[in-house]
C-alpha atoms as a PDB file:
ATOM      1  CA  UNK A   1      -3.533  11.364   7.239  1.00  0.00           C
ATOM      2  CA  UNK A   2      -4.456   7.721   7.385  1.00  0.00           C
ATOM      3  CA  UNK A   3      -6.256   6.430   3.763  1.00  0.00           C
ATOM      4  CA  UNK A   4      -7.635   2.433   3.946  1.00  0.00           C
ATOM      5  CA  UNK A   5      -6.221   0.091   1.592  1.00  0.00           C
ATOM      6  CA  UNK A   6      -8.787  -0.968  -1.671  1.00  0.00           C
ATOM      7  CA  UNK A   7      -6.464  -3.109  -3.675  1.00  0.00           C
ATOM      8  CA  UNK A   8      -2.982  -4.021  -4.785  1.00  0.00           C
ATOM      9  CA  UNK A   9      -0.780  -4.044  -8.152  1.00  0.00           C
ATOM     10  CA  UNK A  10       2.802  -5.061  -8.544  1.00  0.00           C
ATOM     11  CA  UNK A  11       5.312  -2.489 -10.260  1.00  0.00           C
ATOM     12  CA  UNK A  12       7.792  -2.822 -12.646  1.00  0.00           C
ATOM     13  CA  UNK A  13      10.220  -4.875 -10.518  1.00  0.00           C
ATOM     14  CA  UNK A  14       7.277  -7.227  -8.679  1.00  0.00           C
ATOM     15  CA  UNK A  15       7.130  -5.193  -5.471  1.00  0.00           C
ATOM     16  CA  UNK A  16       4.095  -5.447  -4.320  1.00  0.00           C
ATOM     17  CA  UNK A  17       2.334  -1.329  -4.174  1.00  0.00           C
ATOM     18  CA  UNK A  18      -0.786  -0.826  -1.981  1.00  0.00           C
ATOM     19  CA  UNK A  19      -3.575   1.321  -3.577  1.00  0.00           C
ATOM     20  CA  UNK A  20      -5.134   3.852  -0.996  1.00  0.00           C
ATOM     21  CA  UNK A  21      -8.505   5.224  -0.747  1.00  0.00           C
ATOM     22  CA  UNK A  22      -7.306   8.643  -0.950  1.00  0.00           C
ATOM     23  CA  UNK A  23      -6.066   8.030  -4.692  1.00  0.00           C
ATOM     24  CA  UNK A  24      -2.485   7.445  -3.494  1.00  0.00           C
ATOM     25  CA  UNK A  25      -0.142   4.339  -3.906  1.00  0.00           C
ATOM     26  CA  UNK A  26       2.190   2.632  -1.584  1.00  0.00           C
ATOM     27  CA  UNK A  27       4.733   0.167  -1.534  1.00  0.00           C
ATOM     28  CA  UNK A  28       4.460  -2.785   0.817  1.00  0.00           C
ATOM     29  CA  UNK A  29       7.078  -4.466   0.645  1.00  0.00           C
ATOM     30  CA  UNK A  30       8.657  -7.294   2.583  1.00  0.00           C
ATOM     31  CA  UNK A  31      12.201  -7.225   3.190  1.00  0.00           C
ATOM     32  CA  UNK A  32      13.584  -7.624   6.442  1.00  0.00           C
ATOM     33  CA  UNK A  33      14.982  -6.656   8.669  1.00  0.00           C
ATOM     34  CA  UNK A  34      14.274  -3.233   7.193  1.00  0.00           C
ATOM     35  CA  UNK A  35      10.336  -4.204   6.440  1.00  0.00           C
ATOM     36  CA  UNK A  36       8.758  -6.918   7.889  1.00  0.00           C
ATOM     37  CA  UNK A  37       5.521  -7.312   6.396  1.00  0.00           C
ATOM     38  CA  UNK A  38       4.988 -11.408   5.609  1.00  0.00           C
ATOM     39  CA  UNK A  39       1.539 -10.828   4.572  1.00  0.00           C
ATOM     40  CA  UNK A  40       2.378  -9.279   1.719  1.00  0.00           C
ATOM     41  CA  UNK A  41       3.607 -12.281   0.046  1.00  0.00           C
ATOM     42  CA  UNK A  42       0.262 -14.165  -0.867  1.00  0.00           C
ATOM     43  CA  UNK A  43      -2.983 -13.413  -1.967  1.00  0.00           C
ATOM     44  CA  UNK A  44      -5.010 -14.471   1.400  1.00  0.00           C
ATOM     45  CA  UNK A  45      -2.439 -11.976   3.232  1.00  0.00           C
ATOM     46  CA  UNK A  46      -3.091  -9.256   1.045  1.00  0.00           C
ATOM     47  CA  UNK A  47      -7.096  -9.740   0.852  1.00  0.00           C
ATOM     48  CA  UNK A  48      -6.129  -9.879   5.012  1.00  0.00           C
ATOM     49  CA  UNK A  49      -5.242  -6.100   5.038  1.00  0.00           C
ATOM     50  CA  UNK A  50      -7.970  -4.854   2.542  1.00  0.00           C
ATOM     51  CA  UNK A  51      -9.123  -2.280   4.774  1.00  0.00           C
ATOM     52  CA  UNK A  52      -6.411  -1.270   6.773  1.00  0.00           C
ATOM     53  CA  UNK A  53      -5.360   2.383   7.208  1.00  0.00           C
ATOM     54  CA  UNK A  54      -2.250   3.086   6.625  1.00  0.00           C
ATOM     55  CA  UNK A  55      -0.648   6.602   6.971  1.00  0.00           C
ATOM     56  CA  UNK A  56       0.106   8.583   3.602  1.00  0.00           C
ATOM     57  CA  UNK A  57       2.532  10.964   3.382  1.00  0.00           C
ATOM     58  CA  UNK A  58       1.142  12.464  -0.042  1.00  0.00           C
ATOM     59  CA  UNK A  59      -1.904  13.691   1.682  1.00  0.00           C
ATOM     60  CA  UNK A  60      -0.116  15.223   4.720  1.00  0.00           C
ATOM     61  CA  UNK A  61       1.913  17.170   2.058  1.00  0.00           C
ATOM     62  CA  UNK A  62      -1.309  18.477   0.150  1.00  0.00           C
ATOM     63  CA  UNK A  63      -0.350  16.229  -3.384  1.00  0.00           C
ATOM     64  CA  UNK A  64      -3.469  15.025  -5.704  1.00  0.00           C
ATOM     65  CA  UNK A  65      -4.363  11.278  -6.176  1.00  0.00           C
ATOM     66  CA  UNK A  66      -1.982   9.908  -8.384  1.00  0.00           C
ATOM     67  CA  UNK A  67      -5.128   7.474  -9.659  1.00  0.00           C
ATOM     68  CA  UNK A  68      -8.718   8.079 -10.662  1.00  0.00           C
END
């Protein structure tokens, strides 16, 4: 299932983590070559992808929202 993105929060480390529609987190992070994802790295690339669906895995396997 695909959930749009509604905001952002940085975990315990500073990785940036995506905050879903559908309740769900997800990290975002930038590391290549494994992740490329430049945007991630400043605030006008984030606000960018506000929006954006991205697919989540806890919904295809049925878990609750693991935020209000």
């Amino acid at each position: 299932m695909r959930s749009a993105i509604v905001g952002y929060h940085q975990d315990a480390v500073g990785d940036w983590v995506a905050e879903l529609r559908c309740g769900h987190d997800q990290h975002v992070r930038h590391h290549p070559p494994f992740f490329s994802r430049p945007w991630v790295v400043t605030a006008e690339g984030r606000a960018s992808r506000l929006g954006v669906e991205l697919e989540c895995p806890l919904c295809d396997r049925g878990e609750p929202p693991t935020r209000k």
